[in-house]
C-alpha atoms as a PDB file:
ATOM      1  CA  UNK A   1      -5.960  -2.311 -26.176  1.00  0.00           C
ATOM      2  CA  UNK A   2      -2.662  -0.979 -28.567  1.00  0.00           C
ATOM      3  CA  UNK A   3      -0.590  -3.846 -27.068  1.00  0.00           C
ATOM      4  CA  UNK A   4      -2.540  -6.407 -29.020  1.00  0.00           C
ATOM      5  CA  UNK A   5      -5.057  -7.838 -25.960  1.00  0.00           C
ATOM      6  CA  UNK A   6      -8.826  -7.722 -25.644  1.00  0.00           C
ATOM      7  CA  UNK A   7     -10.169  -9.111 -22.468  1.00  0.00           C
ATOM      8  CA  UNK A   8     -14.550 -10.265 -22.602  1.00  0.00           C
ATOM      9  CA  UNK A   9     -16.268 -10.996 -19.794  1.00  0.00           C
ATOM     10  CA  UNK A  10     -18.319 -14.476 -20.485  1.00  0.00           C
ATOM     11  CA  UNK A  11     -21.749 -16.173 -19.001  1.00  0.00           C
ATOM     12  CA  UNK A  12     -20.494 -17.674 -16.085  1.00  0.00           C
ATOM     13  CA  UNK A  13     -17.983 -15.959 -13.926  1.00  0.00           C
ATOM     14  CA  UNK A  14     -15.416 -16.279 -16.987  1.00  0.00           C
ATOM     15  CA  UNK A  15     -13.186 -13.921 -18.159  1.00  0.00           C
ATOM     16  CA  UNK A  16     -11.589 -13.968 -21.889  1.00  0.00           C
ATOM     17  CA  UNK A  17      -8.133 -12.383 -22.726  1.00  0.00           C
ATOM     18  CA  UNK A  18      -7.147 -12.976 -26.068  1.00  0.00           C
ATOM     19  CA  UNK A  19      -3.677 -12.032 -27.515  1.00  0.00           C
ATOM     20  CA  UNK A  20      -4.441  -9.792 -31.137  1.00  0.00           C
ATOM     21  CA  UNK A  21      -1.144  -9.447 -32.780  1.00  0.00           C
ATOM     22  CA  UNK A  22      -1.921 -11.278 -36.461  1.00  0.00           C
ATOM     23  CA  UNK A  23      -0.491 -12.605 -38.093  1.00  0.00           C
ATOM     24  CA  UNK A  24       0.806 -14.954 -35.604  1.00  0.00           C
ATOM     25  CA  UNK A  25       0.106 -13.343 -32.024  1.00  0.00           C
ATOM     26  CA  UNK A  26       4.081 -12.592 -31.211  1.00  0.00           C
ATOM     27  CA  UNK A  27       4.209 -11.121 -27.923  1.00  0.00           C
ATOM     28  CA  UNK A  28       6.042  -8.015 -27.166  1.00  0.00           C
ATOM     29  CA  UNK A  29       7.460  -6.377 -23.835  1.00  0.00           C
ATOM     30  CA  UNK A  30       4.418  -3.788 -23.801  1.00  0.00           C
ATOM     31  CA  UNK A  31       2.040  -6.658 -24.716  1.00  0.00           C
ATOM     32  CA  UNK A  32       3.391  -9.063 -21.696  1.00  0.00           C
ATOM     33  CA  UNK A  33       3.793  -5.534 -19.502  1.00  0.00           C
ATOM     34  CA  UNK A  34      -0.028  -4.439 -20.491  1.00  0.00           C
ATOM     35  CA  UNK A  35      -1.060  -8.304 -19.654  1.00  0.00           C
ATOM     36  CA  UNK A  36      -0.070  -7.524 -15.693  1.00  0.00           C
ATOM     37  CA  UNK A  37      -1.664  -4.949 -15.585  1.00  0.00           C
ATOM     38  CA  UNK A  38      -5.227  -5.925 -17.291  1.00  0.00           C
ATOM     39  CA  UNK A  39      -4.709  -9.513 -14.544  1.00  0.00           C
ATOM     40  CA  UNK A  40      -4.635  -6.288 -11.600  1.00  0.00           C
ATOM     41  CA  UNK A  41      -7.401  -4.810 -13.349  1.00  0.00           C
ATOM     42  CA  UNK A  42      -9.636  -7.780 -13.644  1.00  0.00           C
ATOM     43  CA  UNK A  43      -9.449  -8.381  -9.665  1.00  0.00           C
ATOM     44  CA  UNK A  44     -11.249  -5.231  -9.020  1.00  0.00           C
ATOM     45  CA  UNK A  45     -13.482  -4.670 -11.684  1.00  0.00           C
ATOM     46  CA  UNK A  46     -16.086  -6.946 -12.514  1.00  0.00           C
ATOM     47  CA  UNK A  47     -16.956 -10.450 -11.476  1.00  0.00           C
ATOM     48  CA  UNK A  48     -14.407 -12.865 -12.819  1.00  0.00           C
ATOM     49  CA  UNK A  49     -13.439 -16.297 -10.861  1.00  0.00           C
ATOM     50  CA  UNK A  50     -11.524 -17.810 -13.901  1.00  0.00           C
ATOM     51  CA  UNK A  51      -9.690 -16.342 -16.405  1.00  0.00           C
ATOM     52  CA  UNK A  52      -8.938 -17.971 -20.346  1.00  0.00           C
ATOM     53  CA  UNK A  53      -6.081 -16.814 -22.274  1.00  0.00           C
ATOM     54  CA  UNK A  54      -6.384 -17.268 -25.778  1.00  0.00           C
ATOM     55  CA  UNK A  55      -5.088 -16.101 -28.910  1.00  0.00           C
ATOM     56  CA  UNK A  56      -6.764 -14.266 -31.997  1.00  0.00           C
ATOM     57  CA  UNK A  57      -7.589 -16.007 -35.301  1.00  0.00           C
ATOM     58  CA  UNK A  58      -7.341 -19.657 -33.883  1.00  0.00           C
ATOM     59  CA  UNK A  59      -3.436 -19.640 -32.793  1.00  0.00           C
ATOM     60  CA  UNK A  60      -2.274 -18.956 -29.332  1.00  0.00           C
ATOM     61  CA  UNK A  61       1.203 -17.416 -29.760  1.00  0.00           C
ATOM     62  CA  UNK A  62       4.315 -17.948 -32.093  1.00  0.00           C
ATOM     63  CA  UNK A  63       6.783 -16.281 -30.077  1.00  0.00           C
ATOM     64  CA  UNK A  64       7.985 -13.323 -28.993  1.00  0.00           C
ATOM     65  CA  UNK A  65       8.099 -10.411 -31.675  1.00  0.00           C
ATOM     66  CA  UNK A  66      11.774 -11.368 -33.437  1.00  0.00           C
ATOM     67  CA  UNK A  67      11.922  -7.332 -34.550  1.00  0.00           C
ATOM     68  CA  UNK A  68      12.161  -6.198 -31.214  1.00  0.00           C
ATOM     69  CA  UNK A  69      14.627  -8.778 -30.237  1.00  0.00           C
ATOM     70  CA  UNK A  70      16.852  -7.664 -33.199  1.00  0.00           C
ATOM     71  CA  UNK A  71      16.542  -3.868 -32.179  1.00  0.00           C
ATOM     72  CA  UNK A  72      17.180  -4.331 -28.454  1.00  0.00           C
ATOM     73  CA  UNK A  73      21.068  -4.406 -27.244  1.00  0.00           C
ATOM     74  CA  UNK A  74      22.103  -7.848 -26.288  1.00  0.00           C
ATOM     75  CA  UNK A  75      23.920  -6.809 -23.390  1.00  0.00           C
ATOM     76  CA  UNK A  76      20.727  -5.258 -22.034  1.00  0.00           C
ATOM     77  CA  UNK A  77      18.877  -9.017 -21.586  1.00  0.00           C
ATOM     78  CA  UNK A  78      18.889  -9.634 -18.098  1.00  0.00           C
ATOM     79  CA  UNK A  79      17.188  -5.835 -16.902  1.00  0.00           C
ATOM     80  CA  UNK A  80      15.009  -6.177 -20.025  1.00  0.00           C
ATOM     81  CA  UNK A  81      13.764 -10.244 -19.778  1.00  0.00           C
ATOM     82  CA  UNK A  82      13.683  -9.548 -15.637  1.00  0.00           C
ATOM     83  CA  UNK A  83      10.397  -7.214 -15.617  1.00  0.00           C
ATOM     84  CA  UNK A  84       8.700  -9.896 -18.104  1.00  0.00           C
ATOM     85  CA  UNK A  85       9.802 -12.955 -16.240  1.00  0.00           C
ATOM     86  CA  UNK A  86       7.722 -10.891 -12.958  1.00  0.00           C
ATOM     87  CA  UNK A  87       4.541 -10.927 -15.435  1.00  0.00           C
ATOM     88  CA  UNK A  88       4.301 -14.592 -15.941  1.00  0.00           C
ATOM     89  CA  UNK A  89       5.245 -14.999 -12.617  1.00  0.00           C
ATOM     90  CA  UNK A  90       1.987 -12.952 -11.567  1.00  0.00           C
ATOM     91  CA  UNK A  91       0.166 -15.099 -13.488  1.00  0.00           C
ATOM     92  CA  UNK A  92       1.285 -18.302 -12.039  1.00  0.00           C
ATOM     93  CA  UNK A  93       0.807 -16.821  -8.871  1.00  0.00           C
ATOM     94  CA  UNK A  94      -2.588 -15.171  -9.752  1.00  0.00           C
ATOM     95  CA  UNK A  95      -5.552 -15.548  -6.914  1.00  0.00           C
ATOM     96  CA  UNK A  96      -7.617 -16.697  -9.972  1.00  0.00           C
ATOM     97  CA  UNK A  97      -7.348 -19.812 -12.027  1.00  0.00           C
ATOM     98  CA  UNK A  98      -5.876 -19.183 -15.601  1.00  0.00           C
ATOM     99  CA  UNK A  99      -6.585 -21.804 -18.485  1.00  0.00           C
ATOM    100  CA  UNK A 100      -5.079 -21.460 -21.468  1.00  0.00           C
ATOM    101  CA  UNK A 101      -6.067 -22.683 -25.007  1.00  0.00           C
ATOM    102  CA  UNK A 102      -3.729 -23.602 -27.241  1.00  0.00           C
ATOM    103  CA  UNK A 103      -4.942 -23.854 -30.907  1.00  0.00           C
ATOM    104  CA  UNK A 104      -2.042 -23.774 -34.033  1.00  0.00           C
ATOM    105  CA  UNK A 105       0.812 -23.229 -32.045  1.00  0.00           C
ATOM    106  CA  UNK A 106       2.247 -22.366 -28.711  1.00  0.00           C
ATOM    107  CA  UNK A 107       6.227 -21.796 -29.466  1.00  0.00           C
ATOM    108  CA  UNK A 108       8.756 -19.901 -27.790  1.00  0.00           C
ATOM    109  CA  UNK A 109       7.380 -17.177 -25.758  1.00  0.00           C
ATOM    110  CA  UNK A 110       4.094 -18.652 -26.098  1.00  0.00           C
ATOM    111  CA  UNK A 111       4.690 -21.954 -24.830  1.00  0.00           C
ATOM    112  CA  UNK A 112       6.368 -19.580 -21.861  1.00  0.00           C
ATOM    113  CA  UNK A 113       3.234 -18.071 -21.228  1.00  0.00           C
ATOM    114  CA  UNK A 114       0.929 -20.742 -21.477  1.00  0.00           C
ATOM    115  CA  UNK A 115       3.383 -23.156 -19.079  1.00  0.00           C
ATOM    116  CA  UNK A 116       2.424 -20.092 -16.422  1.00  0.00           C
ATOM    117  CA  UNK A 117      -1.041 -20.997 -16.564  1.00  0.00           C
ATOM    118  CA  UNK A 118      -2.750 -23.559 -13.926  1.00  0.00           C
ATOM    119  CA  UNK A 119      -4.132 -25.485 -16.969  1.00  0.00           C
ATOM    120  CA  UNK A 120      -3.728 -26.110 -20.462  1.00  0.00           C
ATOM    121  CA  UNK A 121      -6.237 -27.276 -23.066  1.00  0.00           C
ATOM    122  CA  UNK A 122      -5.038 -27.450 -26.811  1.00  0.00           C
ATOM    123  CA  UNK A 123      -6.036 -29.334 -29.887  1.00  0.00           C
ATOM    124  CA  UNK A 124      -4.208 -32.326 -30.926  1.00  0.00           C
ATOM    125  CA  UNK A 125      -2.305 -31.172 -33.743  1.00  0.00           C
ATOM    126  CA  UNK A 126      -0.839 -27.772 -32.299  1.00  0.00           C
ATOM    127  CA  UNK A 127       2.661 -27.572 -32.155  1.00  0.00           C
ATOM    128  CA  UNK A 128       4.137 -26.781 -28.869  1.00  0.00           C
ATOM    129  CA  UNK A 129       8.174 -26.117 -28.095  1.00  0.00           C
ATOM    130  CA  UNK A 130      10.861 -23.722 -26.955  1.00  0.00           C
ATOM    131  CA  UNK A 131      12.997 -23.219 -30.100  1.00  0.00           C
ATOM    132  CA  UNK A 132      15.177 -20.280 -28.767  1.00  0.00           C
ATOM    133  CA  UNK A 133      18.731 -22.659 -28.853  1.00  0.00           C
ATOM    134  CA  UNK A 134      17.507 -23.236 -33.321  1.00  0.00           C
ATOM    135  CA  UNK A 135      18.633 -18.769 -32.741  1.00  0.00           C
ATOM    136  CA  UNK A 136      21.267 -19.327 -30.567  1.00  0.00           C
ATOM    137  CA  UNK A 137      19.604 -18.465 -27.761  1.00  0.00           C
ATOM    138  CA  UNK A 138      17.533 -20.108 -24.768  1.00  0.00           C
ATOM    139  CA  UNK A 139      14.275 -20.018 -23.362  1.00  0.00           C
ATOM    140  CA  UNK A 140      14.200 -15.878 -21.916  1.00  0.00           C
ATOM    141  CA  UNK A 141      11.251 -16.309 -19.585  1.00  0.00           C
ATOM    142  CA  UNK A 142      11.048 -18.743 -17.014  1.00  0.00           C
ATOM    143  CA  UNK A 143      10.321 -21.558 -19.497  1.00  0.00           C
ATOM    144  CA  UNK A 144      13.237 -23.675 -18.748  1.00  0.00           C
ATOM    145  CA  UNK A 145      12.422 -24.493 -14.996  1.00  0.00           C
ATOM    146  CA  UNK A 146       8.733 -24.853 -15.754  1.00  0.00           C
ATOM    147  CA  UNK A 147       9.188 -27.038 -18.263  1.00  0.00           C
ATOM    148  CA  UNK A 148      11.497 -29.279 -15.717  1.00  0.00           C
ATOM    149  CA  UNK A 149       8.443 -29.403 -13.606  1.00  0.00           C
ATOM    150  CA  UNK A 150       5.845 -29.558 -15.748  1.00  0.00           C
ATOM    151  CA  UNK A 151       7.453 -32.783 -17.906  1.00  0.00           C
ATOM    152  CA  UNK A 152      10.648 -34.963 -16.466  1.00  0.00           C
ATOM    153  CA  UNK A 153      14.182 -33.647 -16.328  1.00  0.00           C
ATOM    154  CA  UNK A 154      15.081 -35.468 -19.354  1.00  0.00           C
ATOM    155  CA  UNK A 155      11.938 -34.690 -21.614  1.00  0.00           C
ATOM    156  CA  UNK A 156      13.069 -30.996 -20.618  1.00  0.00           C
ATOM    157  CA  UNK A 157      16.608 -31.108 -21.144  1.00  0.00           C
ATOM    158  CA  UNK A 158      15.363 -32.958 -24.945  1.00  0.00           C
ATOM    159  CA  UNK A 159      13.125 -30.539 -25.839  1.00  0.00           C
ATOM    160  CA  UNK A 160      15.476 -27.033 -25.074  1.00  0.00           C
ATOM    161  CA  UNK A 161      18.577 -28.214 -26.234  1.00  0.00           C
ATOM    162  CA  UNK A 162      17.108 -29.178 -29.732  1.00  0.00           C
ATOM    163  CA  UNK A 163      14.955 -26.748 -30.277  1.00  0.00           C
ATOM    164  CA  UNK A 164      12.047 -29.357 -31.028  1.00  0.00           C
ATOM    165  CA  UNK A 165       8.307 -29.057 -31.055  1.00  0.00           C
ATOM    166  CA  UNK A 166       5.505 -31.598 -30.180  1.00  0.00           C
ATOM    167  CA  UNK A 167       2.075 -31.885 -31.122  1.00  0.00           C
ATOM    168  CA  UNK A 168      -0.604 -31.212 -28.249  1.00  0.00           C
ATOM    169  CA  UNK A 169      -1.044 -35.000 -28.955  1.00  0.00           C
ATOM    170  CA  UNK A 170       2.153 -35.333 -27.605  1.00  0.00           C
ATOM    171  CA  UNK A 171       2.388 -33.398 -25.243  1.00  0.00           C
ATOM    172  CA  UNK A 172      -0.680 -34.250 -23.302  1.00  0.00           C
ATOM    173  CA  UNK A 173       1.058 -37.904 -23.372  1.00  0.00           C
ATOM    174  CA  UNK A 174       3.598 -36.629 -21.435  1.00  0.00           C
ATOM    175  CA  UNK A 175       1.809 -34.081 -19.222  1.00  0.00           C
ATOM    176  CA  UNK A 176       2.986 -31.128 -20.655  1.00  0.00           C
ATOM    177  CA  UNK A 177      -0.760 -29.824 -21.284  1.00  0.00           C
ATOM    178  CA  UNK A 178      -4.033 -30.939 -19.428  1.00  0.00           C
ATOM    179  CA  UNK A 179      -6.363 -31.768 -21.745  1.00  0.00           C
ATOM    180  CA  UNK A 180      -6.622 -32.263 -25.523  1.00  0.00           C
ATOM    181  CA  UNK A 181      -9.815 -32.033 -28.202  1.00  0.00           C
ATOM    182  CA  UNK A 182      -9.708 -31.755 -31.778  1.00  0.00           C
ATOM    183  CA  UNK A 183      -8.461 -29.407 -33.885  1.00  0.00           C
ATOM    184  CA  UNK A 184     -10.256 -26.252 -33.216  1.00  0.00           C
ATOM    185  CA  UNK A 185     -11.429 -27.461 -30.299  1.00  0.00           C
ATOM    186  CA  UNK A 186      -9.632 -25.857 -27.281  1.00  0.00           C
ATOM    187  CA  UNK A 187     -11.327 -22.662 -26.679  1.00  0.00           C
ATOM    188  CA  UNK A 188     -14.838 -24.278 -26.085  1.00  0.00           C
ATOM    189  CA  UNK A 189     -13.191 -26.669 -23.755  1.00  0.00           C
ATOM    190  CA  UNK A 190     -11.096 -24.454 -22.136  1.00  0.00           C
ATOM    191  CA  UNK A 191     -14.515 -22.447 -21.405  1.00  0.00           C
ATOM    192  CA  UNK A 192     -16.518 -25.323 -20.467  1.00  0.00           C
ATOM    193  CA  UNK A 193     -13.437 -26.101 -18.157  1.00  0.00           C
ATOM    194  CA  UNK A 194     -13.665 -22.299 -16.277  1.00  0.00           C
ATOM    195  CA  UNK A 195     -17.551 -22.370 -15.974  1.00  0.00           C
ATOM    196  CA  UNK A 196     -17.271 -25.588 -14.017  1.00  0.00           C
ATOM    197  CA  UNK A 197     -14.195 -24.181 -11.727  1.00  0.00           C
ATOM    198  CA  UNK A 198     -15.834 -20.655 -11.950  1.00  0.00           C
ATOM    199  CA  UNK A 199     -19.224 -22.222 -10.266  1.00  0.00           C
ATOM    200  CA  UNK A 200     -17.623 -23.849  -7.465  1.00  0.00           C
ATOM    201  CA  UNK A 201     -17.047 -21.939  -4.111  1.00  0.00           C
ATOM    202  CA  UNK A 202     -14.753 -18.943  -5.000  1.00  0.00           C
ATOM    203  CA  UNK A 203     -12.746 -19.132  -1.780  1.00  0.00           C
ATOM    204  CA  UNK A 204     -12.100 -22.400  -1.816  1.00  0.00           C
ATOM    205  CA  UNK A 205     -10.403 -22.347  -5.675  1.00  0.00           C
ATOM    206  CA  UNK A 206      -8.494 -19.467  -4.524  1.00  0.00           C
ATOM    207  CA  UNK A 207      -7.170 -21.456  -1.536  1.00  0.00           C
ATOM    208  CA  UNK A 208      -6.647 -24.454  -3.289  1.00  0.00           C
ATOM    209  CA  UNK A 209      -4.448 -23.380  -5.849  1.00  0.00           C
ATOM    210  CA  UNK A 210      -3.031 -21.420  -3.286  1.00  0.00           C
ATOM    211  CA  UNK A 211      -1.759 -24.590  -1.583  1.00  0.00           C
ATOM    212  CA  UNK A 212      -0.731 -26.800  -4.625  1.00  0.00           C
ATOM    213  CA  UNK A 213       1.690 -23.874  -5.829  1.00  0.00           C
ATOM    214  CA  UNK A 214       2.711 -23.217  -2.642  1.00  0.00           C
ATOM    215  CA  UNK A 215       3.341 -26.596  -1.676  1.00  0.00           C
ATOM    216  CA  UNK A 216       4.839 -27.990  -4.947  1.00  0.00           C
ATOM    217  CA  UNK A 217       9.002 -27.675  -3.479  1.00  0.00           C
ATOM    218  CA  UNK A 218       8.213 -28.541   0.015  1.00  0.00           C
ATOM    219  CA  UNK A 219       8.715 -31.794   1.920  1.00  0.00           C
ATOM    220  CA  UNK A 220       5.529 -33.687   1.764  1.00  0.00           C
ATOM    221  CA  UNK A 221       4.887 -32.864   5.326  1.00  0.00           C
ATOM    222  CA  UNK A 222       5.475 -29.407   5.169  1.00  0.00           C
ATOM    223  CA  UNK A 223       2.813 -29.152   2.168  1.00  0.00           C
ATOM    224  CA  UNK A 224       0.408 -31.323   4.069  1.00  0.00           C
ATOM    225  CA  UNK A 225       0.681 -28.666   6.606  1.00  0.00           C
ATOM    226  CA  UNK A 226      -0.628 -25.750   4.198  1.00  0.00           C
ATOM    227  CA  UNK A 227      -3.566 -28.134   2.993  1.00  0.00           C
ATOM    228  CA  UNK A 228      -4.669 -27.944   6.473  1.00  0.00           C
ATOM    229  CA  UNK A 229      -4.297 -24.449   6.662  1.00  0.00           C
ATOM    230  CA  UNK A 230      -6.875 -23.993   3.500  1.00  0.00           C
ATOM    231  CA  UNK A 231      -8.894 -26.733   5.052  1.00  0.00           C
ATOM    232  CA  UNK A 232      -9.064 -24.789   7.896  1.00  0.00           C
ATOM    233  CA  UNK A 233      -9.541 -21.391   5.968  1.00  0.00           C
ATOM    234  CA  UNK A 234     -12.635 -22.455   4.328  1.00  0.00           C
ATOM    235  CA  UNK A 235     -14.459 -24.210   6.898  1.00  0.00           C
ATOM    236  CA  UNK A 236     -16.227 -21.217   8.407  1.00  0.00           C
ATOM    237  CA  UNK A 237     -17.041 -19.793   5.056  1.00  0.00           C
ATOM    238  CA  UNK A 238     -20.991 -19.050   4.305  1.00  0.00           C
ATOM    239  CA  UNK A 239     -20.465 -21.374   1.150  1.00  0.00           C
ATOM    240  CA  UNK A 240     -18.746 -24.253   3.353  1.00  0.00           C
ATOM    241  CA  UNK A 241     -21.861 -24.141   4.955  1.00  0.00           C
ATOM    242  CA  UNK A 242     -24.103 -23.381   2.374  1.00  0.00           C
ATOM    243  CA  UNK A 243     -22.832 -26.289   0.324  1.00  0.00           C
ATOM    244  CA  UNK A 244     -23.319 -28.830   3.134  1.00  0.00           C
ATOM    245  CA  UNK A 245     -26.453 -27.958   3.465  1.00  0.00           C
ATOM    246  CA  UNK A 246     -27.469 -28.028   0.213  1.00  0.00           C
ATOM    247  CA  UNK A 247     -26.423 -31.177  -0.082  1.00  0.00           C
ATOM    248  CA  UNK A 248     -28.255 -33.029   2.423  1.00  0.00           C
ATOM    249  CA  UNK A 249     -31.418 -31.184   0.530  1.00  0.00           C
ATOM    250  CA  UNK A 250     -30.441 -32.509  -2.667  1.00  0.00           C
ATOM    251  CA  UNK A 251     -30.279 -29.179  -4.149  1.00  0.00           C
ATOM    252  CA  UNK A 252     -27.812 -26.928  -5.947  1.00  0.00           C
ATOM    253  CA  UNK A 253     -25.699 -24.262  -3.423  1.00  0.00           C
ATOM    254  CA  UNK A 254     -26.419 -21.165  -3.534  1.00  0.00           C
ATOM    255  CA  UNK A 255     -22.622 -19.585  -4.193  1.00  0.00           C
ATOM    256  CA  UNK A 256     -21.508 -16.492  -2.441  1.00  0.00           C
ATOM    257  CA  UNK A 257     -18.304 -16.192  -2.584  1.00  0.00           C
ATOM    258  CA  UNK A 258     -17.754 -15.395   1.131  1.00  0.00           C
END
């Protein structure tokens, strides 16, 4: 695609986008703009149930492209960040799981985009951070309230305000990514990661991530509530049933996805 993204379908119910914007993989408006509509794309064509978002050359993402930042008028931020901040939004919100994997660097922008994901997988010595405040500037695209939910308050607040980045050793410590491997390692986990979601009964990912985002602000009782709604959801499905049964046989399931 001209925005910088190539999206392969894998074995295994996997789907590969891969940011393509060397040296460094800085996103762009059209790049970010493109990626919502290749997510739209991917739920009616094809046979994806997990998606991995990568980046070309073994790094994730630098940043967002500093050119177009300098040619844009400041005063035009909010209507030009607002459409972008939708886009990782959608992907946050996606029906399908999104992994990403982090090798080199995940900074600015990046780290934005890979913070929307449901999980993150990078290598240990990747450096991870939101230096917008070292430009004068702050985190443009949702990053600051996911990072306050993603770490604690305080490892947040640290990590904005000076503009400082952590290895993926580092931040796995403090739960800021999922998993780590070795350098040059994340992409083959992050896949072997999505094959095992991607085989397991399609409905019932969908409604479980469903419930965990939905339920993440809500009294505990309130969320309980929605987990019972899934629960509910998915136990008249074929591959409820299927499962059960296959079970008791000692035999794989048989996966449907209805």
């Amino acid at each position: 695609m001209n925005s910088g993204l190539e999206v392969e379908h894998l074995e295994g119910h996997v789907a590969s986008i891969q940011v393509r914007r060397p040296p460094v993989n800085a996103l762009s408006s059209t790049l970010i703009i493109e990626l919502g509509a290749l997510l739209d794309d991917l739920l009616t064509a094809g046979d994806a149930r997990v998606v991995i978002l990568s980046g070309h050359g073994g790094r994730f993402c630098a940043g967002f492209d500093i050119n177009e930042l300098l040619a844009s008028d400041p005063r035009g931020a909010i209507a030009r960040n607002s459409p972008l901040i939708a886009v990782l939004q959608q992907v946050e919100d996606y029906p399908l799981p999104v992994i990403a994997a982090i090798e080199r660097y995940a900074l600015g922008g990046g780290c934005e985009l890979a913070m929307a994901c449901d999980v993150r997988v990078s290598a240990s010595d990747a450096l991870i951070g939101l230096p917008e405040i070292n430009l004068g500037g702050l985190p443009g695209l949702g990053g600051m309230q996911r990072m306050a939910r993603l770490v604690s308050p305080g490892k947040a607040k640290q990590l904005v305000l000076t503009g400082s980045s952590i290895t993926g050793e580092e931040a796995w410590r403090i739960g800021l990514v999922d998993e780590v491997t070795e350098p040059g390692g994340a992409l083959g986990k992050a896949y072997e990661l999505a094959k095992v979601i991607a085989s397991r009964a399609p409905l019932s990912v969908r409604a479980g991530k469903r419930a965990i985002n939905a339920g993440r602000t809500l009294p505990t009782a309130a969320a309980i509530a929605l987990d019972l709604e899934a629960i509910g959801a998915i136990s008249v499905t074929e591959d409820r049933a299927e499962s059960l049964r296959a079970f008791v046989d000692k035999r794989a399931p048989t996966i449907v996805g209805r």
